[in-house]
C-alpha atoms as a PDB file:
ATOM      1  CA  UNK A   1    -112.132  61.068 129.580  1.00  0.00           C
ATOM      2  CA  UNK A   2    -110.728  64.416 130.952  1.00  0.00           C
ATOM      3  CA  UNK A   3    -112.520  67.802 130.674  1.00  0.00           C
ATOM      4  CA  UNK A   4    -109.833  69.887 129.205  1.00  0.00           C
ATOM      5  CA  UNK A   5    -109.562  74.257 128.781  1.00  0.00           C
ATOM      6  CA  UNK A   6    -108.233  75.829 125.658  1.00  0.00           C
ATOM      7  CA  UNK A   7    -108.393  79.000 124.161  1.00  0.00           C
ATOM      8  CA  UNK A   8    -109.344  79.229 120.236  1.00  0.00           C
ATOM      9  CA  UNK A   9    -109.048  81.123 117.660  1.00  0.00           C
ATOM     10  CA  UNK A  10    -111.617  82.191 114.937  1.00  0.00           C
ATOM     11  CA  UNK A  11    -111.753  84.192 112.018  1.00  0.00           C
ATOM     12  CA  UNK A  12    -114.041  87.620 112.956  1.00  0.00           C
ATOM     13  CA  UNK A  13    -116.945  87.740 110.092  1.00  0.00           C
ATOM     14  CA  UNK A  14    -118.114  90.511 111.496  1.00  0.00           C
ATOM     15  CA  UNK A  15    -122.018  89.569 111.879  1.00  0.00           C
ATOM     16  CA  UNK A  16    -121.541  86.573 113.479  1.00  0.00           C
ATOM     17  CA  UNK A  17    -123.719  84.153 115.622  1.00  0.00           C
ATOM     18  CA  UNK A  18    -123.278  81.166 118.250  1.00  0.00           C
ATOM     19  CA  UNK A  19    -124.119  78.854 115.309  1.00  0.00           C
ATOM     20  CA  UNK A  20    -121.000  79.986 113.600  1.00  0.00           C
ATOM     21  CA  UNK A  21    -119.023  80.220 116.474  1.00  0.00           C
ATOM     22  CA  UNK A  22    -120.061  76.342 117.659  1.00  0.00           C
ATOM     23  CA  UNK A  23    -119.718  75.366 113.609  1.00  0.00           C
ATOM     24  CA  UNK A  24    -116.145  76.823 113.722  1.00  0.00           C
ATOM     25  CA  UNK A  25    -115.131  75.023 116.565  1.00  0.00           C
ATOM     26  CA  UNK A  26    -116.652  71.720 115.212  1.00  0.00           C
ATOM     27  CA  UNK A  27    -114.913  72.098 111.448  1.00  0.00           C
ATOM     28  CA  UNK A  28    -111.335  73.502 112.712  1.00  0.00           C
ATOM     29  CA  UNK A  29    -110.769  71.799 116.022  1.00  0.00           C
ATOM     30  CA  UNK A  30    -112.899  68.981 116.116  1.00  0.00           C
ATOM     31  CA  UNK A  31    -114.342  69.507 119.072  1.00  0.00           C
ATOM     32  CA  UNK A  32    -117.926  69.950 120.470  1.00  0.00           C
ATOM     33  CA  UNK A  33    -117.436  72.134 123.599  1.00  0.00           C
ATOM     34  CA  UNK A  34    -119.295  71.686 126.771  1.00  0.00           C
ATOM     35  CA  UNK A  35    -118.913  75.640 127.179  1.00  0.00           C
ATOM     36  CA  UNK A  36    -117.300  78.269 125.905  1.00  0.00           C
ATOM     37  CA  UNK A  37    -117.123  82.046 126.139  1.00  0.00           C
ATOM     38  CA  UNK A  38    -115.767  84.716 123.990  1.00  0.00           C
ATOM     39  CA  UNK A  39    -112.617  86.247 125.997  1.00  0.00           C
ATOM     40  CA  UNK A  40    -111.389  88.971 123.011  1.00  0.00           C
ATOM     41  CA  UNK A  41    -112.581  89.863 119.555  1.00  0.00           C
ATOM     42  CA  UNK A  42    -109.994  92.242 117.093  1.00  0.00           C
ATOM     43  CA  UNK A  43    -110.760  93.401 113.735  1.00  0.00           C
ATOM     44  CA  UNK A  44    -109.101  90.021 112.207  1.00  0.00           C
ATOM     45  CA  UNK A  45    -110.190  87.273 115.178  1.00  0.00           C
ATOM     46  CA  UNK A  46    -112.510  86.122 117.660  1.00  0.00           C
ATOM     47  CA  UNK A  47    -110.914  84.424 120.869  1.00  0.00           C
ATOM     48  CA  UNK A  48    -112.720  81.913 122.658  1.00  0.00           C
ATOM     49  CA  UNK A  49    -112.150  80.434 126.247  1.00  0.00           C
ATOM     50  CA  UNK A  50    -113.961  76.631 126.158  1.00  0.00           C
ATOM     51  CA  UNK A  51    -114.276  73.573 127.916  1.00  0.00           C
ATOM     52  CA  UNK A  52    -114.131  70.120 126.110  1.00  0.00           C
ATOM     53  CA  UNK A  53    -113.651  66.276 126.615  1.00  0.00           C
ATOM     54  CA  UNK A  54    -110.752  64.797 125.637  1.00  0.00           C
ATOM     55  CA  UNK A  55    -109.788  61.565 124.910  1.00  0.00           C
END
């Protein structure tokens, strides 16, 4: 396996909590991060920096 470093993007709800961050990455991109870190938020979007296994 490789440890691998994307940057993804979420819809902005506004109120929003690591659950729903880690649930978004789970649901859109199928994966289960090892870390991540939010790197830019706008009105529309939440970007975030993480680190995941690959296959």
């Amino acid at each position: 396996m490789q440890i691998k470093s994307k940057i993804f993007e979420i819809k902005n709800i506004g109120d929003f909590s690591v659950e729903y961050i880690e649930s978004q990455l789970k649901n859109l991109y199928m994966i289960i991060p090892l870390r991540w870190a939010i790197v830019d938020i706008n009105n529309d979007s939440i970007f975030i920096n993480t680190a995941f296994e690959s296959l």
